[in-house]
C-alpha atoms as a PDB file:
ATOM      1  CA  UNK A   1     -20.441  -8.214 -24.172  1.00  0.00           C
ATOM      2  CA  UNK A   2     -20.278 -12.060 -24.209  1.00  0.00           C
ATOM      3  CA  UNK A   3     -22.034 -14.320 -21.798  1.00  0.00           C
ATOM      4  CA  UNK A   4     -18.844 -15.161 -20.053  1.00  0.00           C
ATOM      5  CA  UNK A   5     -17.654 -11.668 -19.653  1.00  0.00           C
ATOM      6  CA  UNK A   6     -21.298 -10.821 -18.574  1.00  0.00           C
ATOM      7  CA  UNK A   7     -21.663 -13.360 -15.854  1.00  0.00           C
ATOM      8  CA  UNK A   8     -18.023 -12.337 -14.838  1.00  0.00           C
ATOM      9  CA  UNK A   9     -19.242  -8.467 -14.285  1.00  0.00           C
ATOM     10  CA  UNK A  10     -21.953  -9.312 -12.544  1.00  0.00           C
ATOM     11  CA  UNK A  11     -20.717 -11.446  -9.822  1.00  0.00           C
ATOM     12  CA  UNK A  12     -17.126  -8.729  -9.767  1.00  0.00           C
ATOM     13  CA  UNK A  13     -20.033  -6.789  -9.005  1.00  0.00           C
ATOM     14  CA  UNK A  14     -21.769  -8.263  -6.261  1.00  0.00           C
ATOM     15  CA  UNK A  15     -18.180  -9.047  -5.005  1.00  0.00           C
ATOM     16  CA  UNK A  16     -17.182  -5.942  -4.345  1.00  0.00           C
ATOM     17  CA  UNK A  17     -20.511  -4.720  -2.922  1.00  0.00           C
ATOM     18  CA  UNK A  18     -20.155  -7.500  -0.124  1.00  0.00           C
ATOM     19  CA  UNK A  19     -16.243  -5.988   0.192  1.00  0.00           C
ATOM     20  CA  UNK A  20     -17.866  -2.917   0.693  1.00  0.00           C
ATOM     21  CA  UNK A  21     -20.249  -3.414   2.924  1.00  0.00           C
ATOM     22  CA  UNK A  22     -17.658  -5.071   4.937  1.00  0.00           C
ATOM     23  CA  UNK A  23     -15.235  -2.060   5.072  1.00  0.00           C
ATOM     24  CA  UNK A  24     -18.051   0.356   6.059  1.00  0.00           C
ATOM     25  CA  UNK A  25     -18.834  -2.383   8.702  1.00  0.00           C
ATOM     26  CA  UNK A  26     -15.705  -1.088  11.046  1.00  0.00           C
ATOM     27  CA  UNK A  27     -17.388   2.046  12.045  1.00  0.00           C
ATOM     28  CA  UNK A  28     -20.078  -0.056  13.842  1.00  0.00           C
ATOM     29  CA  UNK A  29     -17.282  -1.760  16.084  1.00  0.00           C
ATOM     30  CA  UNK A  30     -16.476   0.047  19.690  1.00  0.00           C
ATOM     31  CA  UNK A  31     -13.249   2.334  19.492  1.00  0.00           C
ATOM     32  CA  UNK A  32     -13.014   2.241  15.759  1.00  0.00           C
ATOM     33  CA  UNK A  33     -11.102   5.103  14.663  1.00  0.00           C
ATOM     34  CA  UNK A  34     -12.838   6.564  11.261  1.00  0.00           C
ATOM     35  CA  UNK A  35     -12.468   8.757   8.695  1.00  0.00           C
ATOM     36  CA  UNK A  36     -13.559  12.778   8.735  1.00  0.00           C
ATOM     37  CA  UNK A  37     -14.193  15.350   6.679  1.00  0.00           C
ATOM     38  CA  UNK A  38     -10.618  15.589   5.422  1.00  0.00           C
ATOM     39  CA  UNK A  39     -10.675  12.332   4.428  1.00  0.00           C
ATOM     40  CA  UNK A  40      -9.788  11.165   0.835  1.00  0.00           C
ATOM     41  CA  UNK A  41     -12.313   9.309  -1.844  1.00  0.00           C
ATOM     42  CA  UNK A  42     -11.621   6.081  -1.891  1.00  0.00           C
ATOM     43  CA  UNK A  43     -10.265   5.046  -5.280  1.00  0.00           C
ATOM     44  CA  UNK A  44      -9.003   2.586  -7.875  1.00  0.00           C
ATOM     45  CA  UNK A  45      -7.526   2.015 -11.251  1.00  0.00           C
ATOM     46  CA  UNK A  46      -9.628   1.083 -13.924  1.00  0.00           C
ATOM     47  CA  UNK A  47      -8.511  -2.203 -14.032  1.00  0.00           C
ATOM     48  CA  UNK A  48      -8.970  -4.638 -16.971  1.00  0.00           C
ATOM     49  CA  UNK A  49      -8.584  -8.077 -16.421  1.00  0.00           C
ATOM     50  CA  UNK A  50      -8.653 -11.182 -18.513  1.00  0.00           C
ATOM     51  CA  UNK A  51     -10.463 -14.458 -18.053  1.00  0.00           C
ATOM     52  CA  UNK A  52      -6.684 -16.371 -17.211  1.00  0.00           C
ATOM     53  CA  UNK A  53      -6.538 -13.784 -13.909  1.00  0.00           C
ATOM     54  CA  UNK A  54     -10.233 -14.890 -12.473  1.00  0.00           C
ATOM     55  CA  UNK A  55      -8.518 -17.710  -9.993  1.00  0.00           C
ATOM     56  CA  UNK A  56      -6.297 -15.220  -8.690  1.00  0.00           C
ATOM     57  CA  UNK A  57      -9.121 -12.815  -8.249  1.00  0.00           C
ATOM     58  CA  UNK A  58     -11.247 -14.338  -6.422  1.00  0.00           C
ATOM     59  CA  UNK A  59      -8.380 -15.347  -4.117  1.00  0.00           C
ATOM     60  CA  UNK A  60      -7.677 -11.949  -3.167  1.00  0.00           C
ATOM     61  CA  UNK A  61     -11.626 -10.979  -2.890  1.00  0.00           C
ATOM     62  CA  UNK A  62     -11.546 -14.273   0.037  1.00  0.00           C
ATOM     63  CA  UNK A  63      -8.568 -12.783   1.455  1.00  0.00           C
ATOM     64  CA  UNK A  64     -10.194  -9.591   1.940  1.00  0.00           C
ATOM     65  CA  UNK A  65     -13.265 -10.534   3.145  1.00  0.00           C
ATOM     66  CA  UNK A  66     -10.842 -12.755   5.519  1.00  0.00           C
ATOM     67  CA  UNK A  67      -9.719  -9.305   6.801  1.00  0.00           C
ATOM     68  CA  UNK A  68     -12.590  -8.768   8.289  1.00  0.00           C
ATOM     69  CA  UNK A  69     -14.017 -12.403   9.122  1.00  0.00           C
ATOM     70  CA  UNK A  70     -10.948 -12.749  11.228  1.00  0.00           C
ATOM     71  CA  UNK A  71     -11.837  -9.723  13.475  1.00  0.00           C
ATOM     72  CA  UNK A  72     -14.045 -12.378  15.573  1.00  0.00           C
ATOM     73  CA  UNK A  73     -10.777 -14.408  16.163  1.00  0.00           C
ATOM     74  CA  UNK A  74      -8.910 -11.402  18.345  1.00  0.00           C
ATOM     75  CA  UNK A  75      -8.724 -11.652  21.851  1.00  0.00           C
ATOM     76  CA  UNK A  76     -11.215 -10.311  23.831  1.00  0.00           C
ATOM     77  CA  UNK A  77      -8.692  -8.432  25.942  1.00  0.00           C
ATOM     78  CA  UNK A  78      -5.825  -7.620  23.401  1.00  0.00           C
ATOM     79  CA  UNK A  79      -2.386  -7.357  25.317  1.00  0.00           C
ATOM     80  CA  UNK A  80      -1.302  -3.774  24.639  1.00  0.00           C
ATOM     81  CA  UNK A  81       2.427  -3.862  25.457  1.00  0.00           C
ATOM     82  CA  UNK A  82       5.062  -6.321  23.657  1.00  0.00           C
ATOM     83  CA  UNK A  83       8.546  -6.473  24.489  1.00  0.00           C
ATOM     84  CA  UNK A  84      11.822  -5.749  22.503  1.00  0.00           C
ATOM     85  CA  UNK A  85      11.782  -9.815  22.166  1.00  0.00           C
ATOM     86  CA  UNK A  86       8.590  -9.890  20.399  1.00  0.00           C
ATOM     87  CA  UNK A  87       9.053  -7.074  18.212  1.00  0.00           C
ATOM     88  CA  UNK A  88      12.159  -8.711  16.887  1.00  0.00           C
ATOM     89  CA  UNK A  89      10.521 -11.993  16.646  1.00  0.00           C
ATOM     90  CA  UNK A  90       7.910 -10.506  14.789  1.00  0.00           C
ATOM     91  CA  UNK A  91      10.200  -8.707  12.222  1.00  0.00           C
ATOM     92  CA  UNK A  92      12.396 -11.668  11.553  1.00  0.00           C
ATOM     93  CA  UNK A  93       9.188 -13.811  11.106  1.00  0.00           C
ATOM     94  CA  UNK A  94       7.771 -11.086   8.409  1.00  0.00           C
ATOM     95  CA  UNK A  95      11.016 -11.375   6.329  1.00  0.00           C
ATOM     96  CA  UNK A  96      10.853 -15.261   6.203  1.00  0.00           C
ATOM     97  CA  UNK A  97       7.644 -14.600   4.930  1.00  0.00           C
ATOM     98  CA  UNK A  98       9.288 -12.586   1.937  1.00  0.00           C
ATOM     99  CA  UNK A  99       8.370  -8.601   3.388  1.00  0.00           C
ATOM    100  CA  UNK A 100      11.178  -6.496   2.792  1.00  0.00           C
ATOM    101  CA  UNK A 101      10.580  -3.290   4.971  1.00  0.00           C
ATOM    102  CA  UNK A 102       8.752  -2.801   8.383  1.00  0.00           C
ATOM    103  CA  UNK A 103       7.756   0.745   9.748  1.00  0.00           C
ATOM    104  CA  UNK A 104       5.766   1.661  12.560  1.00  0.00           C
ATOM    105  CA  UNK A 105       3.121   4.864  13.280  1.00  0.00           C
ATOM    106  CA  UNK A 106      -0.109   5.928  14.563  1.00  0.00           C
ATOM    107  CA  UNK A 107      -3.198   6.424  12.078  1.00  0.00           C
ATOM    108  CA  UNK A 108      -4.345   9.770  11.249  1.00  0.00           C
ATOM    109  CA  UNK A 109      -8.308   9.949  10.686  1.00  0.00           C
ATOM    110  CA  UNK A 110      -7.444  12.072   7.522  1.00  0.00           C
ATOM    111  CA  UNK A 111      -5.403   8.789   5.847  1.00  0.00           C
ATOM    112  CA  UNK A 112      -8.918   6.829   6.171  1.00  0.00           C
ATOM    113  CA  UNK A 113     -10.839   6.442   2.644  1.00  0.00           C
ATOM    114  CA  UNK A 114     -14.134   8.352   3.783  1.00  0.00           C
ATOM    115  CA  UNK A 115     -17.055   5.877   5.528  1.00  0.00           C
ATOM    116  CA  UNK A 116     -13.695   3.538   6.369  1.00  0.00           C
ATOM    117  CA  UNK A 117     -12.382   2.969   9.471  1.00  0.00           C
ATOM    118  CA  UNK A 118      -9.813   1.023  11.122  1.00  0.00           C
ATOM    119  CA  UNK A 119      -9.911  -1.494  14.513  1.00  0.00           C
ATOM    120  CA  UNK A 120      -6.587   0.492  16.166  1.00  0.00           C
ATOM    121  CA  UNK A 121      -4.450   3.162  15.857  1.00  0.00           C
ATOM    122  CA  UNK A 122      -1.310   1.639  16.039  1.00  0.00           C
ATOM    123  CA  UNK A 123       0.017   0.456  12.368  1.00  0.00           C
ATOM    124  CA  UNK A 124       2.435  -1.850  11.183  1.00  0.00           C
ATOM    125  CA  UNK A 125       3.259  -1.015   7.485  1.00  0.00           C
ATOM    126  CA  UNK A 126       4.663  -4.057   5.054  1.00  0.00           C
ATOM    127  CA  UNK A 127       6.377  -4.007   2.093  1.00  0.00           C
ATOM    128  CA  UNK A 128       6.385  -6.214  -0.298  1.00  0.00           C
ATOM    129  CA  UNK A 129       9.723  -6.363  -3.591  1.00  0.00           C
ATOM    130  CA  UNK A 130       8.090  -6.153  -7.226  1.00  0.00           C
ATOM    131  CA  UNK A 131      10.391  -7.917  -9.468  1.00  0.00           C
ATOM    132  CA  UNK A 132      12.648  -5.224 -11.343  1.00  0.00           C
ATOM    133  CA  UNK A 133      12.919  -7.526 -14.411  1.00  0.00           C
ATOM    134  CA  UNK A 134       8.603  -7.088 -14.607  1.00  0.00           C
ATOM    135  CA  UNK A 135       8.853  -3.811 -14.551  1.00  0.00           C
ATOM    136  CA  UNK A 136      11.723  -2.678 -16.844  1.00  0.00           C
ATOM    137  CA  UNK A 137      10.713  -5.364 -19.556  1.00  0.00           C
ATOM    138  CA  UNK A 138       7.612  -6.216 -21.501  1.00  0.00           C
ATOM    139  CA  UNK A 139       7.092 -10.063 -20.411  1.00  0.00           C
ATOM    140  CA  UNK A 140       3.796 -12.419 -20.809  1.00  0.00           C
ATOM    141  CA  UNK A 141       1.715 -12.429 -18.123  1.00  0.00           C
ATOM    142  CA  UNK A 142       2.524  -9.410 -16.693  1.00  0.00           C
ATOM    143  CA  UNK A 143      -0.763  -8.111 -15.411  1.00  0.00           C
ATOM    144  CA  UNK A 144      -1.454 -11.726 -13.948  1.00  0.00           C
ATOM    145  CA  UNK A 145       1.954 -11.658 -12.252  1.00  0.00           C
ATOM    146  CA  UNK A 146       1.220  -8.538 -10.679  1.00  0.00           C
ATOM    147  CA  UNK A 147      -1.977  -9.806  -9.384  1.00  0.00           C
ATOM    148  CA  UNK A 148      -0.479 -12.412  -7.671  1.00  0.00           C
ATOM    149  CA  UNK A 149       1.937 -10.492  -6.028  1.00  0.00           C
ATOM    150  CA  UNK A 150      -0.960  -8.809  -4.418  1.00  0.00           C
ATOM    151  CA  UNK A 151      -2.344 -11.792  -3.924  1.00  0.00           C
ATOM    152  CA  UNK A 152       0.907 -13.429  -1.825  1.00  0.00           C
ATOM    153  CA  UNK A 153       1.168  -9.900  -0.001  1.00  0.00           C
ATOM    154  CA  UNK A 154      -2.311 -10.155   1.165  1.00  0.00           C
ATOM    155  CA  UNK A 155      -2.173 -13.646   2.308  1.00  0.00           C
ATOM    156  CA  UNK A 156       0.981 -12.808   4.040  1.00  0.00           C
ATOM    157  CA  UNK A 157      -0.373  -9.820   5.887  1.00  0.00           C
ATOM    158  CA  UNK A 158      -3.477 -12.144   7.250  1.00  0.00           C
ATOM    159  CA  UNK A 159      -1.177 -14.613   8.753  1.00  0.00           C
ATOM    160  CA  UNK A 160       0.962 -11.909  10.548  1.00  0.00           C
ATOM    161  CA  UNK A 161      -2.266 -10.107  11.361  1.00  0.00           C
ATOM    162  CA  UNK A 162      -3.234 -14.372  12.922  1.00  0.00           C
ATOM    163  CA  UNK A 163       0.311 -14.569  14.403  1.00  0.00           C
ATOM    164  CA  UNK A 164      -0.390 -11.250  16.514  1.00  0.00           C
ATOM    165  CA  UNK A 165      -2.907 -12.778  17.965  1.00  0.00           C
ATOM    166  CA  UNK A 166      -2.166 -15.993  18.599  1.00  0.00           C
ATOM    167  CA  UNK A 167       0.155 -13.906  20.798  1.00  0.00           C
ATOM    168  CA  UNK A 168      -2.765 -12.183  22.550  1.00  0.00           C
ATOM    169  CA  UNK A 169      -2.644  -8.878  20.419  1.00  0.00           C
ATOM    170  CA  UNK A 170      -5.229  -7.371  18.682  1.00  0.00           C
ATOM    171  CA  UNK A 171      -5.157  -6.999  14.658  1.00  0.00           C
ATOM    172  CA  UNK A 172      -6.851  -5.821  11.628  1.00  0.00           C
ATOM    173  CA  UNK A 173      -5.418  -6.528   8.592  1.00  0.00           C
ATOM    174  CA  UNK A 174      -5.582  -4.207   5.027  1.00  0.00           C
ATOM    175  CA  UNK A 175      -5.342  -6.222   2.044  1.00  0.00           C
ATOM    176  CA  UNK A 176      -2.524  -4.071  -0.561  1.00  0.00           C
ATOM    177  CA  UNK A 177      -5.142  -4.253  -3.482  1.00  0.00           C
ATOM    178  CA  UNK A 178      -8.305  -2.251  -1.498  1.00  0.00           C
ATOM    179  CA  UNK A 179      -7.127  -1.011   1.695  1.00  0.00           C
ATOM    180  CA  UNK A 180      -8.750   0.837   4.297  1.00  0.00           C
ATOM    181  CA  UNK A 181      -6.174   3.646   3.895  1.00  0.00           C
ATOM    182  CA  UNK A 182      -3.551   5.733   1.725  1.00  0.00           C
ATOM    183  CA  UNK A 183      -0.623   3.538   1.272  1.00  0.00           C
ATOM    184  CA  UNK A 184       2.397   4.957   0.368  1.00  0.00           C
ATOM    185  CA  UNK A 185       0.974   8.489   2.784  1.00  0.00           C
ATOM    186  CA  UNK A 186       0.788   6.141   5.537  1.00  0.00           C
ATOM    187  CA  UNK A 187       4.420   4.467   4.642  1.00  0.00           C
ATOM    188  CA  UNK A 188       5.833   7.708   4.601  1.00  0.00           C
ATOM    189  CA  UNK A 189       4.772   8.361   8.016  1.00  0.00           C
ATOM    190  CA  UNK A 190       5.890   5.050   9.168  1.00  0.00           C
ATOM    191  CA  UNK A 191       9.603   6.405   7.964  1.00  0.00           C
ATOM    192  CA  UNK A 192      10.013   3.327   5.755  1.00  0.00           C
ATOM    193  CA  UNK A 193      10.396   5.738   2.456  1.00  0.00           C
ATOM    194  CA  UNK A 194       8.548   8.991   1.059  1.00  0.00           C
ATOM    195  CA  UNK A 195       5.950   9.647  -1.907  1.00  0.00           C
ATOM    196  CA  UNK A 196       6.825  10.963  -5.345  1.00  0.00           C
ATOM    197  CA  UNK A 197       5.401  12.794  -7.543  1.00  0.00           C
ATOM    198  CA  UNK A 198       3.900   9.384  -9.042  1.00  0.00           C
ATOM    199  CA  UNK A 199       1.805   8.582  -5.590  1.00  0.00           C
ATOM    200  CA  UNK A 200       4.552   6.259  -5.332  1.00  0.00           C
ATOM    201  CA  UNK A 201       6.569   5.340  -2.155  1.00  0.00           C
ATOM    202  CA  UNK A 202       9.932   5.605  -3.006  1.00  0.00           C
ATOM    203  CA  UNK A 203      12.387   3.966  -0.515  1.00  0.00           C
ATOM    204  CA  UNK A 204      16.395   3.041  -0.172  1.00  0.00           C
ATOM    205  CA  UNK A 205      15.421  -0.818  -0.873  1.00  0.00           C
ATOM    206  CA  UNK A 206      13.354  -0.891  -3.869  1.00  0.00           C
ATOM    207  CA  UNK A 207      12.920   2.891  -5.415  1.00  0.00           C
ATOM    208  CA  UNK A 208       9.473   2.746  -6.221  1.00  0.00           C
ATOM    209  CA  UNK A 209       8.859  -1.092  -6.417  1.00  0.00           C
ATOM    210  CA  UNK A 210       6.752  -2.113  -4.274  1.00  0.00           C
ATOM    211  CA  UNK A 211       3.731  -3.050  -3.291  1.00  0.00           C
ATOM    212  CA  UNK A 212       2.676  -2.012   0.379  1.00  0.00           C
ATOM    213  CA  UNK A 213       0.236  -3.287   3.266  1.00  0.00           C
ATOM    214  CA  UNK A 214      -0.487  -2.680   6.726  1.00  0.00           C
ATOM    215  CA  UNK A 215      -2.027  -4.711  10.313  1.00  0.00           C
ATOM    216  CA  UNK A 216      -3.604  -2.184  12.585  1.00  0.00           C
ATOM    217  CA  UNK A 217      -2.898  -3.563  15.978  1.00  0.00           C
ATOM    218  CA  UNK A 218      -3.400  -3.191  19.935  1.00  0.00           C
ATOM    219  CA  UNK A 219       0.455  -2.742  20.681  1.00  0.00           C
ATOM    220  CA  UNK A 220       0.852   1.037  22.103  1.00  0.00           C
ATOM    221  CA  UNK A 221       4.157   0.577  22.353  1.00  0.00           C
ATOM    222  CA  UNK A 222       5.532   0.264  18.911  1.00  0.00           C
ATOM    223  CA  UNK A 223       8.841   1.389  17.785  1.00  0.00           C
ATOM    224  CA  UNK A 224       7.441   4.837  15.773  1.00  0.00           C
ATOM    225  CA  UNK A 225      10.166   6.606  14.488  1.00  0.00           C
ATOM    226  CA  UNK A 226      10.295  10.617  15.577  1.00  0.00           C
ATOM    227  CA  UNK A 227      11.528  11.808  11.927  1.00  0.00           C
ATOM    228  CA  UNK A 228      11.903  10.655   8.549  1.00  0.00           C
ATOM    229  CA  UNK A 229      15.054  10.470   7.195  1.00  0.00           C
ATOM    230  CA  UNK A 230      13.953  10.237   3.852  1.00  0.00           C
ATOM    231  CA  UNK A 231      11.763  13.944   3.034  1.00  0.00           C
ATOM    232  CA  UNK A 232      14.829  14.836   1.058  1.00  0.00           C
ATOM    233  CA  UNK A 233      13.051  13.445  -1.853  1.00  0.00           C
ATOM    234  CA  UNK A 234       9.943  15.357  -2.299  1.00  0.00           C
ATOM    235  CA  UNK A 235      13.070  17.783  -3.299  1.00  0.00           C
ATOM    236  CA  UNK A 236      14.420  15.788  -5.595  1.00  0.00           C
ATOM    237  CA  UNK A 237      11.060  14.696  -6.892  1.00  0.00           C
ATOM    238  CA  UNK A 238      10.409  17.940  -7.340  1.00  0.00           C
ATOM    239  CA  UNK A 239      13.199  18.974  -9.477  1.00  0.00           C
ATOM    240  CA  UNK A 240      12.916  15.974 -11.814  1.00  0.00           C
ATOM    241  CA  UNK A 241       9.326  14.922 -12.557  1.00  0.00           C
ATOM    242  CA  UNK A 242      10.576  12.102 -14.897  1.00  0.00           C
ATOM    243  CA  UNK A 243       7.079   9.916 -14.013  1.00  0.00           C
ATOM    244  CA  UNK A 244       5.032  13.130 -15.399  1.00  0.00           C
ATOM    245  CA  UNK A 245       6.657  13.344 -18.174  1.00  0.00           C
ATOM    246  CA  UNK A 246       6.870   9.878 -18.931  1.00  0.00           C
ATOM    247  CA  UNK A 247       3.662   8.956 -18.512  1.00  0.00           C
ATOM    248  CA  UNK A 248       1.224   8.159 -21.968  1.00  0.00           C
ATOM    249  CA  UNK A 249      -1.734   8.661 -20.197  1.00  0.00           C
ATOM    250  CA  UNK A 250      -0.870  11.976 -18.326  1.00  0.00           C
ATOM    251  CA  UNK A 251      -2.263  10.893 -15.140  1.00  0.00           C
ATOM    252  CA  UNK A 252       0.003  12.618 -13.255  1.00  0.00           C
ATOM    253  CA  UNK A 253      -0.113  16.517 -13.317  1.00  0.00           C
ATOM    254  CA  UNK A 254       1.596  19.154 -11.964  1.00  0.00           C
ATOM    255  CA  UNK A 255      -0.293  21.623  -9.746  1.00  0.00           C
ATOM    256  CA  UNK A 256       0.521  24.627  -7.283  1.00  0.00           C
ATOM    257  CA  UNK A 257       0.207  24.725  -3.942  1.00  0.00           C
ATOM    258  CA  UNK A 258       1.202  26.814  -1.451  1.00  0.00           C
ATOM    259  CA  UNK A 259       4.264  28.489  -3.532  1.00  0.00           C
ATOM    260  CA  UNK A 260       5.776  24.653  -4.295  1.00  0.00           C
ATOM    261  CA  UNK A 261       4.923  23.020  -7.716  1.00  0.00           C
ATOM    262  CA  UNK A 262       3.074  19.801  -6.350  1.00  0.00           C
ATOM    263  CA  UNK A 263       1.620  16.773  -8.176  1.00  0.00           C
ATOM    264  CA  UNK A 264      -2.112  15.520  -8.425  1.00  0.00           C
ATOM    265  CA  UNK A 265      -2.687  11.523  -9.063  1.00  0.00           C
ATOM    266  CA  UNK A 266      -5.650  10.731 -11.594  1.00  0.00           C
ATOM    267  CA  UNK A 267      -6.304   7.332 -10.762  1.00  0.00           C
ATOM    268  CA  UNK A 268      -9.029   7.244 -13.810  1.00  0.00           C
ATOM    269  CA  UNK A 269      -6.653   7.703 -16.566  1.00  0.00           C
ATOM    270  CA  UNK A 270      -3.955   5.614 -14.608  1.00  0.00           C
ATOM    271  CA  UNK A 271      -3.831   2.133 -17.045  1.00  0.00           C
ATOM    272  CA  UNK A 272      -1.763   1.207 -14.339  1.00  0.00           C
ATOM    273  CA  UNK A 273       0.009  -2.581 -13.680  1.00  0.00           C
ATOM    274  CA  UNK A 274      -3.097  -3.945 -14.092  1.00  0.00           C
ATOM    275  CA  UNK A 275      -2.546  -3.386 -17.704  1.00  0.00           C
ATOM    276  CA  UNK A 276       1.224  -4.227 -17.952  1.00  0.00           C
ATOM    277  CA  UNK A 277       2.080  -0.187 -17.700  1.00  0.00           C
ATOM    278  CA  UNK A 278       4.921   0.208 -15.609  1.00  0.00           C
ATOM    279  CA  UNK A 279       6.562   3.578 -17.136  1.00  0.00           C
ATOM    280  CA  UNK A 280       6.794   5.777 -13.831  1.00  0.00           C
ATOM    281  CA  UNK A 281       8.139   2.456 -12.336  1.00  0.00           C
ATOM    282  CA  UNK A 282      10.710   2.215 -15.224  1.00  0.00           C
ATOM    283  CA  UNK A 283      11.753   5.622 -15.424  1.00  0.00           C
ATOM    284  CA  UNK A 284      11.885   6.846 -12.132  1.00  0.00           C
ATOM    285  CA  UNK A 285      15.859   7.203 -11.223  1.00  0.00           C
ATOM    286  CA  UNK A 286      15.897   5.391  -7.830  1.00  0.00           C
ATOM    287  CA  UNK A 287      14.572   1.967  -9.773  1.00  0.00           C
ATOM    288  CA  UNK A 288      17.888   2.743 -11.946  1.00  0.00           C
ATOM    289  CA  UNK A 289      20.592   4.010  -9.578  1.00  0.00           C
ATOM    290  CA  UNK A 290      21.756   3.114  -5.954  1.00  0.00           C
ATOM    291  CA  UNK A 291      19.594   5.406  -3.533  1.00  0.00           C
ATOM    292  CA  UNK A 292      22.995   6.626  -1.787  1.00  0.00           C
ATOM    293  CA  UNK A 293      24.183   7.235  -5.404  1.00  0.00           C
ATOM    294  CA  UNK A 294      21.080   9.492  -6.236  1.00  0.00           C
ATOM    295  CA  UNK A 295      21.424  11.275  -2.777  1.00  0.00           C
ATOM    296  CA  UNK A 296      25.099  11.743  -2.452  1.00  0.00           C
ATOM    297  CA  UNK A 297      24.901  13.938  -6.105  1.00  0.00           C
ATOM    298  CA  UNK A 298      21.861  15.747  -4.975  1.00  0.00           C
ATOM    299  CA  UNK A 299      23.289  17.016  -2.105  1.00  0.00           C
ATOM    300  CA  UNK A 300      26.316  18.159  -4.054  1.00  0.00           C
ATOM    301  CA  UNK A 301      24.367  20.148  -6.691  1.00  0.00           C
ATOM    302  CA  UNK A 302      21.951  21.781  -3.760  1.00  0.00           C
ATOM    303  CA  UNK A 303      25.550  22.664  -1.974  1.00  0.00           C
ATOM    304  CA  UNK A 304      26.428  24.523  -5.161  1.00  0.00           C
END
């Protein structure tokens, strides 16, 4: 190892133990809701990055810890109830900003990484487009492209998570590259799509592109939808599997459970965007047909 990529290591090190400490720091605050003992491992992708990615880096690692820094900043006594007006206010400002879909639920204490926890239990869940080009085609700078994107995403989910309370609400924000949470589980529940076989959200928007956030806030009354309109995947999913097979690495495999042939995500063999591997991206069908398309057919063949 050179002295660069030495010096590099350690401080990526000492980074992320300060992150760390600063996540775990949440169960000390009143009213946190944590994890339990069906909480998932926290986890990652091995990620590789090169010396022309450190600036954007170390961006997101101050956004993060701005997460958490920013918890001082919310009212004392967060307003609880928002009207209709300010929902839509809200929503209209997070597009401007460049999110694409909005969806609303409660946290479960099993969708908290274990010794996380989160400020509320109300959830606003943000999406975020990944460029379709990047991901069907093999272009330079692709890893460092998708760094920024989690980069902009994170930055965009602090100043919503700000603009809530500058508007007397409470809010925690959860940076898309280390959350607090499962993503595309908590999406799911939110209505805004459903999970694949890939651990990816897939939704009518995007397909599987894109990266996701979330701002756990003091509203009560958000607009939670009572069903998701979209669990007509994990049937289709299931009867394709194109992001198993696909996959070099085979860090997606199929398992049994309860009678249905599930899938199990192996995050260690995962190469992942971080180094330009996009396949289950690529080949999943709703990143290369019209969602309506895809469902229309499937409900003709399950009507035969």
């Amino acid at each position: 190892m050179s002295f660069i990529e030495n010096v590099k290591s350690k401080y990526t090190a000492k980074r992320m133990n300060k992150i760390k400490q600063m996540y775990m720091s949440v169960n000390n605050e009143m009213g946190a809701i944590k994890s339990n003992s069906s909480s998932p491992e926290i986890f990652a992708v091995n990620k590789k990055t090169s010396l022309r990615a450190l600036p954007t880096m170390l961006s997101i690692g101050k956004n993060i810890e701005y997460n958490f820094e920013s918890l001082k900043n919310n009212p004392t006594i967060p307003k609880t109830t928002a009207l209709n007006d300010f929902i839509t206010e809200f929503e209209n400002y997070a597009k401007s900003l460049g999110i694409i879909s909005i969806g609303y639920t409660k946290i479960l204490p099993e969708l908290i990484f274990k010794d996380n926890a989160v400020l509320y239990e109300n959830v606003i869940v943000l999406t975020k487009e990944i460029n379709k080009n990047q991901v069907d085609n093999e272009l330079p700078g692709k890893a460092e492209t998708d760094l920024k994107l989690y980069d902009k995403l994170g930055k965009i989910t602090n100043e919503l998570a700000d603009y809530l309370r500058k508007n007397g609400f409470g809010a925690h924000a959860s940076h898309p590259a280390i959350g607090s949470v499962t993503y595309p589980t908590l999406a799911q529940q939110a209505g805004i799509g459903y999970r694949g076989k890939s651990n990816l959200l897939i939704t009518p928007e995007l397909g599987p592109r894109q990266k996701i956030s979330a701002i756990f806030t003091s509203i009560d009354n958000l607009p939670v939808k009572e069903y998701n309109e979209h669990a007509w995947i994990a049937d289709y999913c299931n009867s394709c599997g194109k992001c198993i097979k696909k996959c070099p690495e085979n860090a997606t495999v199929e398992i049994e459970s309860n009678g249905y042939n599930s899938s199990k995500f192996m995050p260690e063999l995962c190469r992942g965007c971080y180094e330009s591997c996009t396949i289950c991206l690529k080949e999943c069908p709703f990143n290369n047909r019209e969602y309506g398309r895809i469902k229309s057919r499937f409900e003709k063949i399950k009507r035969k």
